[in-house]
Structures are given as structure tokens and as C-alpha cells.
Protein backbone atom coordinates (compact mmCIF):
# COMPACT_ATOMS: atom_id res chain seq x y z
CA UNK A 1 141.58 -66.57 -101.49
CA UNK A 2 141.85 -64.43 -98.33
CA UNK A 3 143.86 -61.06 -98.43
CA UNK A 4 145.64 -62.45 -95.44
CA UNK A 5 146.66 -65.95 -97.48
CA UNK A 6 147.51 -63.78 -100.28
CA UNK A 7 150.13 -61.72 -98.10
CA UNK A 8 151.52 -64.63 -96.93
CA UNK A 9 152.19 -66.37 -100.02
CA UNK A 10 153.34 -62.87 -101.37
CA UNK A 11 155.90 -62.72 -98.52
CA UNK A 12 157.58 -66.10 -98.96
CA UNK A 13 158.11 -65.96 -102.81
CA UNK A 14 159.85 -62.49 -102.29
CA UNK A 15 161.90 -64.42 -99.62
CA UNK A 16 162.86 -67.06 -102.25
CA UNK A 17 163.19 -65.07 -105.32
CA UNK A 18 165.69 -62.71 -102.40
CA UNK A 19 167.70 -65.84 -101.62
CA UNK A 20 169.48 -66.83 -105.24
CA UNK A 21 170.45 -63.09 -106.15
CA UNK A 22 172.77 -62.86 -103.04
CA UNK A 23 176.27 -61.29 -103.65
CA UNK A 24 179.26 -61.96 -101.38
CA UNK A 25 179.68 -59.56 -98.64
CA UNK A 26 182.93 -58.25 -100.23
CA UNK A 27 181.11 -58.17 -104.04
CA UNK A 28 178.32 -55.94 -104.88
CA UNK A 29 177.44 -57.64 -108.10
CA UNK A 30 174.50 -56.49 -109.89
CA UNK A 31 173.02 -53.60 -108.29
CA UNK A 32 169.21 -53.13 -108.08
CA UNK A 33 167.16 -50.55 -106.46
CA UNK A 34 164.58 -51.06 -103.88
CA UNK A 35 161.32 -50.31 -102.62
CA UNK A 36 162.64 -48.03 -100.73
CA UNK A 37 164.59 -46.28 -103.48
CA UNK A 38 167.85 -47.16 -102.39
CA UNK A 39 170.54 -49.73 -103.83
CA UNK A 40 170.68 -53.47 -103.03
CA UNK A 41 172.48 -54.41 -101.63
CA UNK A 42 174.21 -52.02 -99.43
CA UNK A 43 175.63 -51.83 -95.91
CA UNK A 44 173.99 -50.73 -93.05
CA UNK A 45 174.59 -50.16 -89.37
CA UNK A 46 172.39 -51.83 -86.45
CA UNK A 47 170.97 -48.43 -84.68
CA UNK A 48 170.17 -49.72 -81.66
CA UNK A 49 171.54 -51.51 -78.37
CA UNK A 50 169.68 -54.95 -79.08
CA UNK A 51 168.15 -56.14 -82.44
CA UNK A 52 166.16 -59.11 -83.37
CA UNK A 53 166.89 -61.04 -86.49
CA UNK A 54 163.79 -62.83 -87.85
CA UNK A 55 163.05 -65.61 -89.92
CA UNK A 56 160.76 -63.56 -92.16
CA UNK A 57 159.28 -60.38 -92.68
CA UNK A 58 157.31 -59.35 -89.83
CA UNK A 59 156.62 -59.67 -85.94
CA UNK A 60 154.94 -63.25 -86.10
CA UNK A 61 158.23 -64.83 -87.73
CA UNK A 62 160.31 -66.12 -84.78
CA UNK A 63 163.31 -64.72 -83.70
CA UNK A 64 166.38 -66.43 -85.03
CA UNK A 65 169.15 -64.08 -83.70
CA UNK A 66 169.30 -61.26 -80.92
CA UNK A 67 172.36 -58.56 -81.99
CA UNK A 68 173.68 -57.16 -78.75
CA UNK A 69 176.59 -54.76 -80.61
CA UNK A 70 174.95 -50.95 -81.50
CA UNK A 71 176.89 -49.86 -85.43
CA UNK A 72 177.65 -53.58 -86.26
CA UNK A 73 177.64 -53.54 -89.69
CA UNK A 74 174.79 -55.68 -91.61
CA UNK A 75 174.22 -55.65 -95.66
CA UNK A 76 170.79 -55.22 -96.89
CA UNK A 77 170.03 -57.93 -99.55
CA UNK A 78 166.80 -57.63 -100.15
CA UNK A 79 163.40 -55.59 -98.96
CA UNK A 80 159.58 -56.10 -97.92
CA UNK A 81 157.35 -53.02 -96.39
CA UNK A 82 159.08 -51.99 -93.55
CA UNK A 83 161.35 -55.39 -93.15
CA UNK A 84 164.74 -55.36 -94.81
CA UNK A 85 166.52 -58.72 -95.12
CA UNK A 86 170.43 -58.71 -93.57
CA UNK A 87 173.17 -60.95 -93.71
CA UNK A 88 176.08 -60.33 -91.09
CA UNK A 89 179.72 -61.48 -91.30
CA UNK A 90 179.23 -64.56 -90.86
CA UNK A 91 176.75 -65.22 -93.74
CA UNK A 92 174.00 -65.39 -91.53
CA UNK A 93 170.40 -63.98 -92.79
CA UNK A 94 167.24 -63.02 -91.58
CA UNK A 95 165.24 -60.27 -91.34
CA UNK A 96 165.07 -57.16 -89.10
CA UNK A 97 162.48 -54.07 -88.73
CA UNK A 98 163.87 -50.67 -90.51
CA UNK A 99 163.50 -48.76 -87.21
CA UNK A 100 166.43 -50.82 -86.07
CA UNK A 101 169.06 -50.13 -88.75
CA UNK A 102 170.88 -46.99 -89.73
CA UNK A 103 172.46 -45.90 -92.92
CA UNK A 104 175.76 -44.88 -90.58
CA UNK A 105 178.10 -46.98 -91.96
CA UNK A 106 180.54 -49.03 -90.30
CA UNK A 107 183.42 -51.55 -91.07
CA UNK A 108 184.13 -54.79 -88.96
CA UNK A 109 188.05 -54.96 -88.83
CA UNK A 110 189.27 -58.63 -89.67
CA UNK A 111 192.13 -60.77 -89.48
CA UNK A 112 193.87 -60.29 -86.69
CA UNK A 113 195.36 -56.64 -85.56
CA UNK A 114 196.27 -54.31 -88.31
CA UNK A 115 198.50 -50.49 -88.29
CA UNK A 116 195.94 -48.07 -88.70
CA UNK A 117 197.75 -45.08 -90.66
CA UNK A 118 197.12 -41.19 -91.16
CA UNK A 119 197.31 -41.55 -95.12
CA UNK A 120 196.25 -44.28 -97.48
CA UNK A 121 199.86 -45.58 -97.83
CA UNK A 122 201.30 -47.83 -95.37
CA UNK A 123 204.67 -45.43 -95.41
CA UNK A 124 202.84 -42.36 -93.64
CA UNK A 125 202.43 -42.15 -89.73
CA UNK A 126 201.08 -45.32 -87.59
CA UNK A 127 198.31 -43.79 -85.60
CA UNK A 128 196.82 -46.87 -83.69
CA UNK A 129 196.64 -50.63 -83.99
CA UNK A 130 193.13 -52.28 -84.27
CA UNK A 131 192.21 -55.79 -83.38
CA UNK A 132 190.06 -58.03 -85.56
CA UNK A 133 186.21 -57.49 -84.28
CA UNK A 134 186.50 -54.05 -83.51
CA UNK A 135 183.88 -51.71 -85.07
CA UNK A 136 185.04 -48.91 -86.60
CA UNK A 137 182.72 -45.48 -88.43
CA UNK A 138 183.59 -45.29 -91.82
CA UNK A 139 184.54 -41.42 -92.93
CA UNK A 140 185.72 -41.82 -96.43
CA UNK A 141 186.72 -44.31 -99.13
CA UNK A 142 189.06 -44.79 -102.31
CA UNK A 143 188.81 -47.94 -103.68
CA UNK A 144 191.77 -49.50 -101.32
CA UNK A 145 191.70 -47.69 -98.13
CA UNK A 146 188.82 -46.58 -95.82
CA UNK A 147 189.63 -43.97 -93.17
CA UNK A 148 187.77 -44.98 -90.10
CA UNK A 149 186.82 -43.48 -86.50
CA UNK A 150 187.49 -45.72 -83.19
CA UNK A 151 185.93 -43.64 -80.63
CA UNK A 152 188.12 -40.66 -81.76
CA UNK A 153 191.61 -42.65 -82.87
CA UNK A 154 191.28 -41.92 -86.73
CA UNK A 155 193.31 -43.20 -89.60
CA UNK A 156 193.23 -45.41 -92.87
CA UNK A 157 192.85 -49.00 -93.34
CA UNK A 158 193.28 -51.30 -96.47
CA UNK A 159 189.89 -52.35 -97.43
CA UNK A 160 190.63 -55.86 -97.27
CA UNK A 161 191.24 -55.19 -93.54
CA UNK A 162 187.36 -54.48 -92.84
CA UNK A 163 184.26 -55.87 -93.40
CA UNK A 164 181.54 -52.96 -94.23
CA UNK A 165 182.58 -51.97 -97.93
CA UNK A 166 182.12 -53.62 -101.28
CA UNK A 167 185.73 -53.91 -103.44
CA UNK A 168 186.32 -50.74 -105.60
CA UNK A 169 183.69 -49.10 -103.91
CA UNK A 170 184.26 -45.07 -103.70
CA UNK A 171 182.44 -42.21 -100.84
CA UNK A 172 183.33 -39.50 -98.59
């Protein structure tokens, strides 16, 4: 069997053994690390202007989606060489180079438009309202609130307000 066959095959079982362990986006489930050394999954940021979403792990796999939207959040589910496998919002999955994502991370407000507040309680100071598709940094989270930059308009959002976080899940 030729190295090149053996790749091949090699890169569609780790495609299919990728696809059943998928969490939903809210859900980390059972984390695992990488070959990278980082966790899976975990959310991600598009680095740059345009990025192509593949069908598979590498440059001859055709191009399924083009992401026009620089920070859009993405969750890595699963890993091969330089290739990490994404799923956006939406549910939709492919495959994108590593040069093209960033470990920034980012939440998606949903839902319609939501008060974004100076303090993790929805009694402190209104600072802005945000409409649903907006992308947002993230600074800092407890496990119900994320405090989030807009192009300089900062405050704190319920997690169930944004896509980009996993329930319960802690940073600063």
C-alpha cells in the first residue's frame, strides 16, 4: 500500500471517528486534549479577513464555505497536522488551516438585542445595547456573565446571551 493511500485512508477515519464525539456548542462534554496539546473542543477566533472552510483536511479537499467576518467565533472539535476541524453557529463543519484561526476569543451575541451592563448583575449601570450577530472580544468570565469589548463599549453579558463560551465555563 502506497504512503500516499495510507494518508488518505488515515485522514478519513480520523474524520469519522471526529464526527460522533461532537458536543453542542453551548456543552463542552468530555474534554480531550489534542495533538496540539490543547483541549477539545474549545473556541477559537477566525484571524483573518476571509477563510476557507474545507471538506477535509488539507488543500485538495474542496472548499465548502468562504468566512468573510475577521474574530467570528468557531469551536475546534477535532485536529489533523496543521488542519483543525470547526463548527460555526449554525452547526456547520468543515475544516480550516491553523494559520487562519486565533486563540482570541470571541462571543457571537444572540437573540435579539440585549442591555450590556458594567457589573455581572442586571441592577448595575446599562452601558450599551447589542444586537444579535454582533461580535464581541471576550475579557473575562464567571460562570453566568462574560464581560465583552465592542470596539471599545465594554460591559457584561449573561452567557446565554452569546455564543463563544461553554456553560459554567470560568477565565479572565
Amino acid at each position: 500500500m502506497s504512503p500516499h493511500l495510507l494518508k488518505s485512508m488515515f485522514t478519513v477515519f480520523l474524520f469519522l471517528l471526529a464526527t460522533p464525539l461532537l458536543a453542542e456548542p453551548s456543552e463542552r462534554g468530555n474534554e480531550t486534549i489534542g495533538d496540539s496539546g490543547l483541549a477539545l473542543p474549545r473556541f477559537v477566533s477566525i484571524s483573518a479577513d476571509t477563510a476557507n472552510m474545507r471538506t477535509g483536511p488539507g488543500e485538495q479537499h474542496p472548499i465548502e464555505w468562504v468566512y468573510k467576518r475577521k474574530l467570528y467565533p468557531l469551536e475546534i472539535i477535532a485536529e489533523y497536522d496543521q488542519w483543525r476541524q470547526v463548527r460555526d453557529i449554525d452547526g456547520t463543519m468543515g475544516w480550516m488551516h491553523v494559520v487562519l484561526l486565533s486563540g482570541k476569543r470571541t462571543g457571537l451575541v444572540t437573540g435579539g438585542t440585549h442591555t450590556l451592563f458594567e457589573k455581572a448583575n442586571t441592577t448595575s449601570f446599562p452601558t450599551a445595547h447589542v444586537q444579535a450577530g454582533v461580535v464581541g472580544e471576550i475579557l473575562e468570565c464567571t460562570p453566568a456573565w462574560c464581560r465583552l469589548d465592542f470596539d471599545g463599549t465594554k460591559g457584561w453579558l449573561e452567557t446565554s446571551q452569546i455564543w463563544g463560551t461553554y456553560i459554567g465555563e470560568e477565565f479572565n
